[in-house]
C-alpha atoms as a PDB file:
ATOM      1  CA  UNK A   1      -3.270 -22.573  33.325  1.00  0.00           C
ATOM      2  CA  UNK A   2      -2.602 -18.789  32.277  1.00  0.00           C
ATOM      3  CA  UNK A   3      -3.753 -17.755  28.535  1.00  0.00           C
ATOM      4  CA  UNK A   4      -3.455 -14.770  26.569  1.00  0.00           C
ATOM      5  CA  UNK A   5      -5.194 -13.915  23.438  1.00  0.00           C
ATOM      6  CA  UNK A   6      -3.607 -14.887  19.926  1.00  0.00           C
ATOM      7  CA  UNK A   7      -2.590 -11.781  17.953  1.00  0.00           C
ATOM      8  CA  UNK A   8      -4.826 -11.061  14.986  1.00  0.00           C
ATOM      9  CA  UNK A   9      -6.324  -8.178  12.512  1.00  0.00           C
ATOM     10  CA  UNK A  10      -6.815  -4.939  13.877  1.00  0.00           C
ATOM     11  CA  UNK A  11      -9.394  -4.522  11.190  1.00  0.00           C
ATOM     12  CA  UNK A  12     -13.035  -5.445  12.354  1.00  0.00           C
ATOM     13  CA  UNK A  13     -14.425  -5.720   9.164  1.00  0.00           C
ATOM     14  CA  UNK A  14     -13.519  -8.441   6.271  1.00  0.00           C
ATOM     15  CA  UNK A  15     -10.972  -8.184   4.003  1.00  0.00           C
ATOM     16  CA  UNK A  16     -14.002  -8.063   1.052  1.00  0.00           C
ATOM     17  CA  UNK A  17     -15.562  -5.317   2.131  1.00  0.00           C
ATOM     18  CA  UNK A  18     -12.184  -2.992   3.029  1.00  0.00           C
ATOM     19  CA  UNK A  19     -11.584  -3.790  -0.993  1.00  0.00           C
ATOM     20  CA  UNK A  20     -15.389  -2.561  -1.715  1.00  0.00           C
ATOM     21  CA  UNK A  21     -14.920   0.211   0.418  1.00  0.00           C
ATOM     22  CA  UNK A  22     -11.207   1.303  -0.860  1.00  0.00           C
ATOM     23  CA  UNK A  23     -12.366   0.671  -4.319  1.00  0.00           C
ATOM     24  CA  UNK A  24     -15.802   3.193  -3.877  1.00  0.00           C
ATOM     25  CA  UNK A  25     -13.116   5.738  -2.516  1.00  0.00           C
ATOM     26  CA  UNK A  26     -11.164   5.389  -5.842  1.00  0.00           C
ATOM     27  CA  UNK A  27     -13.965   5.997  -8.268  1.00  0.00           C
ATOM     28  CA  UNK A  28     -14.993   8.750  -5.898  1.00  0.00           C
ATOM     29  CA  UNK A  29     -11.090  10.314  -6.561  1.00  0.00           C
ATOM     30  CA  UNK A  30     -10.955   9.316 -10.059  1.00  0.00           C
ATOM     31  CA  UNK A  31     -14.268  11.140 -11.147  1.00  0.00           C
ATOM     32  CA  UNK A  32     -14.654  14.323  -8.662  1.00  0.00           C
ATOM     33  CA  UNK A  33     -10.942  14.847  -7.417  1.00  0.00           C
ATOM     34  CA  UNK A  34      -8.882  14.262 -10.369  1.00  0.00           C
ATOM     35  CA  UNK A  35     -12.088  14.146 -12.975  1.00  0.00           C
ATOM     36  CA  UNK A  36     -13.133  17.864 -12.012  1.00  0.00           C
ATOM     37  CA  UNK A  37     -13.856  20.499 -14.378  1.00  0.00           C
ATOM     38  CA  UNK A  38     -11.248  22.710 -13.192  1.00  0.00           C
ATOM     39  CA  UNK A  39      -9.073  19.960 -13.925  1.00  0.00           C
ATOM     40  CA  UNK A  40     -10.229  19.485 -17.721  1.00  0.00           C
ATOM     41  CA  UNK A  41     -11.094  21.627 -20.908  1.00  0.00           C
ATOM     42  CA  UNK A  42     -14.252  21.913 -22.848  1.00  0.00           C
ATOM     43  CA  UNK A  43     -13.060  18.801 -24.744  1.00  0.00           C
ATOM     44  CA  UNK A  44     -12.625  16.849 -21.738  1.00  0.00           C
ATOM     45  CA  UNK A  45      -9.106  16.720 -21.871  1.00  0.00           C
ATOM     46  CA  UNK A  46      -6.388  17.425 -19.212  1.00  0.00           C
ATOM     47  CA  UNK A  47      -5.458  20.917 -19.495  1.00  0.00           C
ATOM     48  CA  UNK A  48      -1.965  22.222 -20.260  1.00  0.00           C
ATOM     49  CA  UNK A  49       0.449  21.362 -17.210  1.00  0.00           C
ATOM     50  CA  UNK A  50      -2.177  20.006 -14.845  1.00  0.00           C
ATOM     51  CA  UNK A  51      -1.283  16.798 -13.085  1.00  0.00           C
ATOM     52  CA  UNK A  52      -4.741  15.838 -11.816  1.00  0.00           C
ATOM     53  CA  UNK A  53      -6.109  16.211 -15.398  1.00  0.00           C
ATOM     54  CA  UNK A  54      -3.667  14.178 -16.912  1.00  0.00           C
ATOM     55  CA  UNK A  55      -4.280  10.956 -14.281  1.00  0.00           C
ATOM     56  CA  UNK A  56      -7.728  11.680 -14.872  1.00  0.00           C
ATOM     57  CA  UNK A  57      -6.645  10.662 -18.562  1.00  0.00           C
ATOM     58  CA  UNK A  58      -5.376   7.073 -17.235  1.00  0.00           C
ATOM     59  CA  UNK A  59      -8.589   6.040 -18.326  1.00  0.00           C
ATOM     60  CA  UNK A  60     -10.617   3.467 -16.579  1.00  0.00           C
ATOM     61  CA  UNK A  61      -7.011   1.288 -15.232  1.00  0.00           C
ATOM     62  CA  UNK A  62      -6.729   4.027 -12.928  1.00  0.00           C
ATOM     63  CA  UNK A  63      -9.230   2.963 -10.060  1.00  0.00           C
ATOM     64  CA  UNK A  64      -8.297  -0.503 -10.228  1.00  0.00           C
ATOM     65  CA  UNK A  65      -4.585   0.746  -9.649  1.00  0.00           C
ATOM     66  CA  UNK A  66      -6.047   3.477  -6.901  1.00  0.00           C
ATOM     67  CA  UNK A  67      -7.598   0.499  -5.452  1.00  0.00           C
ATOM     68  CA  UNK A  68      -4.485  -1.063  -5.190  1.00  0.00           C
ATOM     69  CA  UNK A  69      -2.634   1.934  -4.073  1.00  0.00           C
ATOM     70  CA  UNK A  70      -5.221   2.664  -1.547  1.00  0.00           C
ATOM     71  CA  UNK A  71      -5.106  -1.123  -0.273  1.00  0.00           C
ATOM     72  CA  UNK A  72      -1.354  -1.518   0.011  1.00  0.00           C
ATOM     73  CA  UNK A  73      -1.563   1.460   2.556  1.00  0.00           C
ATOM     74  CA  UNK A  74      -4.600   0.430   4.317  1.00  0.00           C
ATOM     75  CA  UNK A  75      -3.112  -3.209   4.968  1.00  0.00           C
ATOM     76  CA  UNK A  76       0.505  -2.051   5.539  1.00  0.00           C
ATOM     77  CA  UNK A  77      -1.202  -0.223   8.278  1.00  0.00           C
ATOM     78  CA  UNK A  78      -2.568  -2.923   9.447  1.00  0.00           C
ATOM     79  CA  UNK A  79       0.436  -4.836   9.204  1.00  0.00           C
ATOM     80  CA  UNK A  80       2.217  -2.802  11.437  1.00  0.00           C
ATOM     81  CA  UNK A  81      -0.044  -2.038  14.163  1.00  0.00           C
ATOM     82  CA  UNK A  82      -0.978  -6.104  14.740  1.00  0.00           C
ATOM     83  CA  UNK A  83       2.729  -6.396  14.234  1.00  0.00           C
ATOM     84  CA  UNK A  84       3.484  -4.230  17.216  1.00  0.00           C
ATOM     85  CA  UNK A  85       0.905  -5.539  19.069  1.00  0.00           C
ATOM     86  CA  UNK A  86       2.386  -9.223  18.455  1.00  0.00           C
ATOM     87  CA  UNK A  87       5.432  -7.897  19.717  1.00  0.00           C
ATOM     88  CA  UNK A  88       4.818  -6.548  22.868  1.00  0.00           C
ATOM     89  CA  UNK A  89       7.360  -5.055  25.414  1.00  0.00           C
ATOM     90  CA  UNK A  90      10.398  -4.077  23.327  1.00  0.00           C
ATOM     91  CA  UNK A  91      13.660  -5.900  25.310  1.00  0.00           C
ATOM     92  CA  UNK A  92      12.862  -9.511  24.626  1.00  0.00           C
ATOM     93  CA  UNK A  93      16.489 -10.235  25.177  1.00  0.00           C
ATOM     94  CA  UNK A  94      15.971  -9.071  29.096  1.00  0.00           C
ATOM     95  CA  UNK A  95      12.600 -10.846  29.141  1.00  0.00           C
ATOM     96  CA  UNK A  96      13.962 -14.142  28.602  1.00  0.00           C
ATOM     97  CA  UNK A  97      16.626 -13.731  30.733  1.00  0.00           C
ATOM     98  CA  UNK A  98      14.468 -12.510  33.457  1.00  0.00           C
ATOM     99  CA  UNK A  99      12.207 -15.543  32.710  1.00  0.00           C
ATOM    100  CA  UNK A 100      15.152 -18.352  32.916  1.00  0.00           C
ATOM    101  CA  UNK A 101      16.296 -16.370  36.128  1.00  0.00           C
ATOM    102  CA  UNK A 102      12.799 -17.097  37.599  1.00  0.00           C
ATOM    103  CA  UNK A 103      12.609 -20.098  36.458  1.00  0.00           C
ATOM    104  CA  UNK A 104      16.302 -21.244  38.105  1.00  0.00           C
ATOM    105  CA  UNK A 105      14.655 -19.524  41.442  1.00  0.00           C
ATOM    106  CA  UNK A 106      11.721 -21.848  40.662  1.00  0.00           C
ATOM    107  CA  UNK A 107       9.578 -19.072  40.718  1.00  0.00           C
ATOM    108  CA  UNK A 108       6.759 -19.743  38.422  1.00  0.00           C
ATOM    109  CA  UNK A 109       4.235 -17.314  39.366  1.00  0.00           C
ATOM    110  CA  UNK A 110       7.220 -14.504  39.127  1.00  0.00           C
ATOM    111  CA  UNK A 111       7.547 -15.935  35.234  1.00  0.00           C
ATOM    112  CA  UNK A 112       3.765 -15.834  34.155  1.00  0.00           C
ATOM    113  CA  UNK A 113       3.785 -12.700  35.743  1.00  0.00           C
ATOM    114  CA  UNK A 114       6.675 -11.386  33.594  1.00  0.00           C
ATOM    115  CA  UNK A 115       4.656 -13.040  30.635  1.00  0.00           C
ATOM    116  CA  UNK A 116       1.462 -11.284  31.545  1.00  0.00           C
ATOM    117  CA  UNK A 117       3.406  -7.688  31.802  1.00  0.00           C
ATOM    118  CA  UNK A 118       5.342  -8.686  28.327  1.00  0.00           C
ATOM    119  CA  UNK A 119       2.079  -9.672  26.860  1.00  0.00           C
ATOM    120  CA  UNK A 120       2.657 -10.277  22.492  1.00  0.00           C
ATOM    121  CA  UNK A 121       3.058 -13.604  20.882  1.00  0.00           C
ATOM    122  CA  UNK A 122       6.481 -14.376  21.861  1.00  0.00           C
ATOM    123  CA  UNK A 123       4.662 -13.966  25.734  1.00  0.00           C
ATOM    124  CA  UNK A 124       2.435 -16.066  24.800  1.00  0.00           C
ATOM    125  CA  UNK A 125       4.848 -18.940  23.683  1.00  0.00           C
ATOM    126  CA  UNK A 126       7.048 -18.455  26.899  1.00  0.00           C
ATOM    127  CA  UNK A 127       3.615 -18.546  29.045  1.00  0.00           C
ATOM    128  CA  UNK A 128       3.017 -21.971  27.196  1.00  0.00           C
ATOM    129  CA  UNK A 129       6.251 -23.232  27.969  1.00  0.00           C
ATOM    130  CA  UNK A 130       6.620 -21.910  31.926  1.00  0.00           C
ATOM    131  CA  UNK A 131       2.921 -23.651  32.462  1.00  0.00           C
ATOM    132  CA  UNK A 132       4.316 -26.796  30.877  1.00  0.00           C
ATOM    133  CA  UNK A 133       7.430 -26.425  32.462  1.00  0.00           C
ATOM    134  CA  UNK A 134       5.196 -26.105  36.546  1.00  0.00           C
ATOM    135  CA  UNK A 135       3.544 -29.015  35.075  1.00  0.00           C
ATOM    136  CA  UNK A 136       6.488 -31.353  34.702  1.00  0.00           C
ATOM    137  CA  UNK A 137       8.098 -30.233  37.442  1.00  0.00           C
ATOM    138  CA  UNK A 138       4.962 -31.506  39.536  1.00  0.00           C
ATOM    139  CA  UNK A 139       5.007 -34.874  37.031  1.00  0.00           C
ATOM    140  CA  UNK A 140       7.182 -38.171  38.730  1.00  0.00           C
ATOM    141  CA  UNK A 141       5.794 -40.546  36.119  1.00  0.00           C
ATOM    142  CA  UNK A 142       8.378 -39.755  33.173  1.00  0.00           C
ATOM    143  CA  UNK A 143      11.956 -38.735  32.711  1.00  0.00           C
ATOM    144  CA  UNK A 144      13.520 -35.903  32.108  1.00  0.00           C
ATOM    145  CA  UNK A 145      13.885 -36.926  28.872  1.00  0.00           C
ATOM    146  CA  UNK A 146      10.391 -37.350  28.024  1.00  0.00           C
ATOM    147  CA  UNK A 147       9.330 -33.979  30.342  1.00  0.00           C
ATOM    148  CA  UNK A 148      11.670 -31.904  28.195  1.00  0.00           C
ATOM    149  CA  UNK A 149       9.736 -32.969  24.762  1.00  0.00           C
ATOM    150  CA  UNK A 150       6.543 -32.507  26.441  1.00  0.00           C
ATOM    151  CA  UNK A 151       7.533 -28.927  27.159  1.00  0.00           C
ATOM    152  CA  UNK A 152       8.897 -28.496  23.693  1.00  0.00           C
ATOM    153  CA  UNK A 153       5.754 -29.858  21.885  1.00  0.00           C
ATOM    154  CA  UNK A 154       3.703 -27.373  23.850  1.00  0.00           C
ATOM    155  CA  UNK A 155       5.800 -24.918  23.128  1.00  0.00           C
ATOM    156  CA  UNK A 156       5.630 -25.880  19.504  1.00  0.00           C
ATOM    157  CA  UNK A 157       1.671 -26.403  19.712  1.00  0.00           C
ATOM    158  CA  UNK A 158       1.400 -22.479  20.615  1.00  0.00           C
ATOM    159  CA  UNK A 159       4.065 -21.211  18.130  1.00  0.00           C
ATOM    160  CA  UNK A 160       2.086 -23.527  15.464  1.00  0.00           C
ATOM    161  CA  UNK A 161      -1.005 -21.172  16.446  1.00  0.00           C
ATOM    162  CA  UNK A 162       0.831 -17.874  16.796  1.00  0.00           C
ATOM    163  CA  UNK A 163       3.068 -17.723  13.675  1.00  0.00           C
ATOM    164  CA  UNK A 164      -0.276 -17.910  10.905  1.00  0.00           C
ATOM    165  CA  UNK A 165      -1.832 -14.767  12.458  1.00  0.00           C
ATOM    166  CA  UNK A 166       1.365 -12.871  12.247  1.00  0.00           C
ATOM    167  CA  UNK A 167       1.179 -13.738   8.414  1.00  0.00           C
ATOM    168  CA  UNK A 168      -2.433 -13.004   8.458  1.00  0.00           C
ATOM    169  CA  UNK A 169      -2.570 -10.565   5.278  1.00  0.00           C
ATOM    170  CA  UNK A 170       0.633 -10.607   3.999  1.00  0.00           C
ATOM    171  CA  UNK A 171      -0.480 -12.177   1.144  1.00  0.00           C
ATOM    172  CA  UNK A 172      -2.491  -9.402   0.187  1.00  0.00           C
ATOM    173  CA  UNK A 173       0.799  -7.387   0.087  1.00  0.00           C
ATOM    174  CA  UNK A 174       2.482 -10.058  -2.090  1.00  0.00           C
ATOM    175  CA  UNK A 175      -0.581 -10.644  -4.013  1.00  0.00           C
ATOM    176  CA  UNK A 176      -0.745  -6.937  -5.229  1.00  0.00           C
ATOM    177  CA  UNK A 177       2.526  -6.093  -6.134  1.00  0.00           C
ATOM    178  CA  UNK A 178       1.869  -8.709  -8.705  1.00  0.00           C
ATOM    179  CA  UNK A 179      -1.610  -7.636  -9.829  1.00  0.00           C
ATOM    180  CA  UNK A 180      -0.681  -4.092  -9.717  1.00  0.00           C
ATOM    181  CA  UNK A 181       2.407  -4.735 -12.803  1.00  0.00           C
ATOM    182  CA  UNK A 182       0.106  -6.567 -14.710  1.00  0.00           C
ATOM    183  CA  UNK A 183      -2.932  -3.822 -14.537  1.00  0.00           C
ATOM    184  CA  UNK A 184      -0.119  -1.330 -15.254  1.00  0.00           C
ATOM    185  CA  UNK A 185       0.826  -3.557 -18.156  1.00  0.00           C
ATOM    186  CA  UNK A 186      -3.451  -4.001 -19.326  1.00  0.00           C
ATOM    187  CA  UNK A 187      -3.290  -0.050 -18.763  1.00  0.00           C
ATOM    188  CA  UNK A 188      -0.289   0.786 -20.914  1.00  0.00           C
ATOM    189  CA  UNK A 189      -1.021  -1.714 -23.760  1.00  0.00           C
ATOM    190  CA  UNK A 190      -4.289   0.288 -24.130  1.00  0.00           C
ATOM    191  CA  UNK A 191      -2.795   3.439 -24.197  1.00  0.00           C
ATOM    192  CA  UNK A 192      -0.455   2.378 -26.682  1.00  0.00           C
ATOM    193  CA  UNK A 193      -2.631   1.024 -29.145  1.00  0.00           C
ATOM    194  CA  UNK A 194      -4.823   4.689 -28.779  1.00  0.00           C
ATOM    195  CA  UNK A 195      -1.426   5.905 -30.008  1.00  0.00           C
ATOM    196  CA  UNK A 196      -1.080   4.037 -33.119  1.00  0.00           C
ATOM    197  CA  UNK A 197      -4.216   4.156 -33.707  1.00  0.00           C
ATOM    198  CA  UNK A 198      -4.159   8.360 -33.862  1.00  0.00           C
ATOM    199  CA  UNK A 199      -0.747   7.789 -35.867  1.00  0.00           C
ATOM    200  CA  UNK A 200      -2.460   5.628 -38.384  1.00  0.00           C
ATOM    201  CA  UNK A 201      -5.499   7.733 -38.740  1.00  0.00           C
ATOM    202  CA  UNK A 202      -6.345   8.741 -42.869  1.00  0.00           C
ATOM    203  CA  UNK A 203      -4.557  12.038 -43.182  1.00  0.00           C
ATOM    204  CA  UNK A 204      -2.184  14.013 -40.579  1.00  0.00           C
ATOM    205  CA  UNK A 205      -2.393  12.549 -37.020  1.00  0.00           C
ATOM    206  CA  UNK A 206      -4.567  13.443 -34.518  1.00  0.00           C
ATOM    207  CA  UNK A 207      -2.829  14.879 -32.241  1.00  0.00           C
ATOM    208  CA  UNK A 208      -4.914  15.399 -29.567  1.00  0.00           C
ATOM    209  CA  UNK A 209      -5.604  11.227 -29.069  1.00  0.00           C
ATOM    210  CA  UNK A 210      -2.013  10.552 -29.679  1.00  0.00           C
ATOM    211  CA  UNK A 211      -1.210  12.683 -26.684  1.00  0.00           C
ATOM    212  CA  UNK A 212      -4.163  11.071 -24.407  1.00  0.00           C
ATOM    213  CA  UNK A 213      -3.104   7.515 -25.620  1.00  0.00           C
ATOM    214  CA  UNK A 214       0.257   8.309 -24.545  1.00  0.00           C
ATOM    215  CA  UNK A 215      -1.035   9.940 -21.096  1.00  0.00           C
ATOM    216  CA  UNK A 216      -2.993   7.062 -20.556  1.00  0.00           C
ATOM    217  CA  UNK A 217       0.115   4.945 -20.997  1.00  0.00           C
ATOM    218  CA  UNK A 218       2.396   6.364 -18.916  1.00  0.00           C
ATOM    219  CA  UNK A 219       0.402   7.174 -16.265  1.00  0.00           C
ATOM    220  CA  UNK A 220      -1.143   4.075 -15.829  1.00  0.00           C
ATOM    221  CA  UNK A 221       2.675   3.069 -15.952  1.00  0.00           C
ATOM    222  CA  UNK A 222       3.560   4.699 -13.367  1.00  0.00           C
ATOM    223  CA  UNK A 223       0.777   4.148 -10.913  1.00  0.00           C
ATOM    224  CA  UNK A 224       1.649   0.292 -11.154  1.00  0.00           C
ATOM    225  CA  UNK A 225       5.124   0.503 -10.560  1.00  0.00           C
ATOM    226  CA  UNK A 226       4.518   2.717  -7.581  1.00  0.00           C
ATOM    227  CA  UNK A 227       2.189   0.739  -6.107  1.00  0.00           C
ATOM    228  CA  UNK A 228       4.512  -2.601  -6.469  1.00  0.00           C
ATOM    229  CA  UNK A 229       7.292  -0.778  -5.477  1.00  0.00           C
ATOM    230  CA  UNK A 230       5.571  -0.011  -1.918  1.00  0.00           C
ATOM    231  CA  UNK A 231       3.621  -3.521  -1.884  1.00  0.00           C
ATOM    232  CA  UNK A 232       7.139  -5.200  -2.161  1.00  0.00           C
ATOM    233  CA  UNK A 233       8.820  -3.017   0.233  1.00  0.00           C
ATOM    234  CA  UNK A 234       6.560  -3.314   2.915  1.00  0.00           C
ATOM    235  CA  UNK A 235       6.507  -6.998   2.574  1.00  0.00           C
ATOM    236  CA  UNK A 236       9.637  -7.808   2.876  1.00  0.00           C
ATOM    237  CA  UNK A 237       9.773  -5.432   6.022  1.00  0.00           C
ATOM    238  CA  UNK A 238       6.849  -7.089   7.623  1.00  0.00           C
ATOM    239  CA  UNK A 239       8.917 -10.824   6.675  1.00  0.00           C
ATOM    240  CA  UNK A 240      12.102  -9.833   8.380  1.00  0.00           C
ATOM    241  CA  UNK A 241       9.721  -8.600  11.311  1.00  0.00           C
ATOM    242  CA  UNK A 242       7.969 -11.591  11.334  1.00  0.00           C
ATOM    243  CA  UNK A 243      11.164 -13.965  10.976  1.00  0.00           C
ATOM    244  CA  UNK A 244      13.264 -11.745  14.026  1.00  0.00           C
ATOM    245  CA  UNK A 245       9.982 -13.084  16.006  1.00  0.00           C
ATOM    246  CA  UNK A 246       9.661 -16.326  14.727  1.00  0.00           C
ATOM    247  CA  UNK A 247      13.754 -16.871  16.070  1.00  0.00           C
ATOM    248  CA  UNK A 248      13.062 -15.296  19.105  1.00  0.00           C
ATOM    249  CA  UNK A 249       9.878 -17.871  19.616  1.00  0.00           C
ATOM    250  CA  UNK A 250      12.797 -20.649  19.012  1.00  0.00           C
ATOM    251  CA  UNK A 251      15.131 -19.251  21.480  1.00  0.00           C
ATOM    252  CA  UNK A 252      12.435 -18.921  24.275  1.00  0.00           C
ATOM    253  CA  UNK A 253      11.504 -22.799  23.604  1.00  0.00           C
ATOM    254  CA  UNK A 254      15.150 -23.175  23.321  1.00  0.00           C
ATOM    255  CA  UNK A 255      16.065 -21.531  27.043  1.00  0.00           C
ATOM    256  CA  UNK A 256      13.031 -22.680  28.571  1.00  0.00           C
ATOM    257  CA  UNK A 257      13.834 -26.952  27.741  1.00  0.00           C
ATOM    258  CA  UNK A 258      17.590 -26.329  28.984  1.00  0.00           C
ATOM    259  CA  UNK A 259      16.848 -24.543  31.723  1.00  0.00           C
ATOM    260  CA  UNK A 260      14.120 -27.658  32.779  1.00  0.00           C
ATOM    261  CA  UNK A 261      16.938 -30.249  31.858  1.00  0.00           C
ATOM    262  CA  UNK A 262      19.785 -28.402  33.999  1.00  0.00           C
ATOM    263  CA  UNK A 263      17.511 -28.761  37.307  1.00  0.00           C
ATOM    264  CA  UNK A 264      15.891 -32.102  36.477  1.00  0.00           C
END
């Protein structure tokens, strides 16, 4: 019997230590990149006008929400190249209809031959199915009834292995568009209360902290909605992806049992 390889990660290291490692990148940004000198005054505030400066005046939110900017990138790449992998050639629509046509001719070999060209999950849930389908055919013990659910239940046995590694990750995605809000929100309430606190010093206001209160604030603000925004879009991309494939999985077992119970 033919087997391919189950689609999976196309990161070789663990998802733990791609955090670690995206997380020793941020401090290294926050502190040298947007932390340099040129970036700050003698006070070690953000000068006049300059951006870096003033994320640098996030305060300590910022790498935690770098981290999490960093990591929606790094997995939505990964998302998408094990996605496309999983996918394999591009005209599934032709693919199954080549494979039914075999299949009619009761060429098998022709079939997992097309499978092994297609290569990709749904490939590897049509391979299932064309193997179970040669074995029936060769079985004079049960019905066509009972051959027909056998090659459904394989087929179903193979999408039941297929469909958790094209979801592999995407909870990470989900996961931090959640985290990333409420950091934003940790980030911003901290800013705030710098604020208030430089409004309710004895005597006029500092001015200086209320402005780095409110920096910290609204940059931490906006680093968590940005990083949700992209989190959430992404995921919902890689779901409709994931769902087009999961439907085309169906219609393969779908094609494949009819085809069997027209001949038999």
């Amino acid at each position: 019997m033919s087997t391919q390889k189950n689609q999976g990660s196309v990161l070789p290291i663990s998802n733990a230590i791609v955090f670690l490692l995206i997380f020793g990148v941020a401090l290294l940004l926050f502190f040298f990149v947007f932390g340099a000198k040129s970036n700050l005054d003698e006070h070690g505030h953000a000068k006049p006008g300059n951006y870096m400066g003033m994320i640098y005046m996030g305060g300590f939110v910022v790498p935690v929400l770098f981290t999490l900017l960093i990591s929606t990138f790094v997995f939505t790449i990964e998302r998408a190249l094990s996605l496309a992998k999983a996918a394999g050639g591009k005209d599934v629509d032709g693919f199954l209809k080549k494979i039914v046509q075999s299949l009619e001719s009761n060429d098998i070999e022709e079939a997992r031959r097309l499978c092994d060209v297609q290569k990709g999950t749904i490939a590897n849930v049509t391979l299932s199915g064309v193997d179970a389908y040669d074995e029936m055919s060769k079985n004079s013990h049960l019905d066509t009834e009972h051959k027909v659910l056998s090659i459904q239940k394989s087929m179903e046995e193979t999408t039941a292995l297929e469909v958790p590694m094209l979801s592999k990750n995407m909870s990470i995605l989900s996961t931090i568009a959640t985290i990333a809000t409420l950091a934003a929100l940790i980030g911003t309430v901290i800013g705030m209360i710098k604020s208030f606190a430089a409004l309710g010093a004895a005597g006029a206001p500092d001015q200086t902290q209320l402005a780095v209160g409110i920096s910290e604030a609204l940059i931490n603000t906006a680093l968590g909605i940005g990083t949700s925004f992209f989190a959430i879009l992404f995921y919902n991309y890689f779901n409709s992806n994931i769902d087009g494939m999961t439907y085309k999985m169906d219609e393969a077992q779908f094609l494949i049992s009819q085809t069997f119970a027209s001949r038999n």
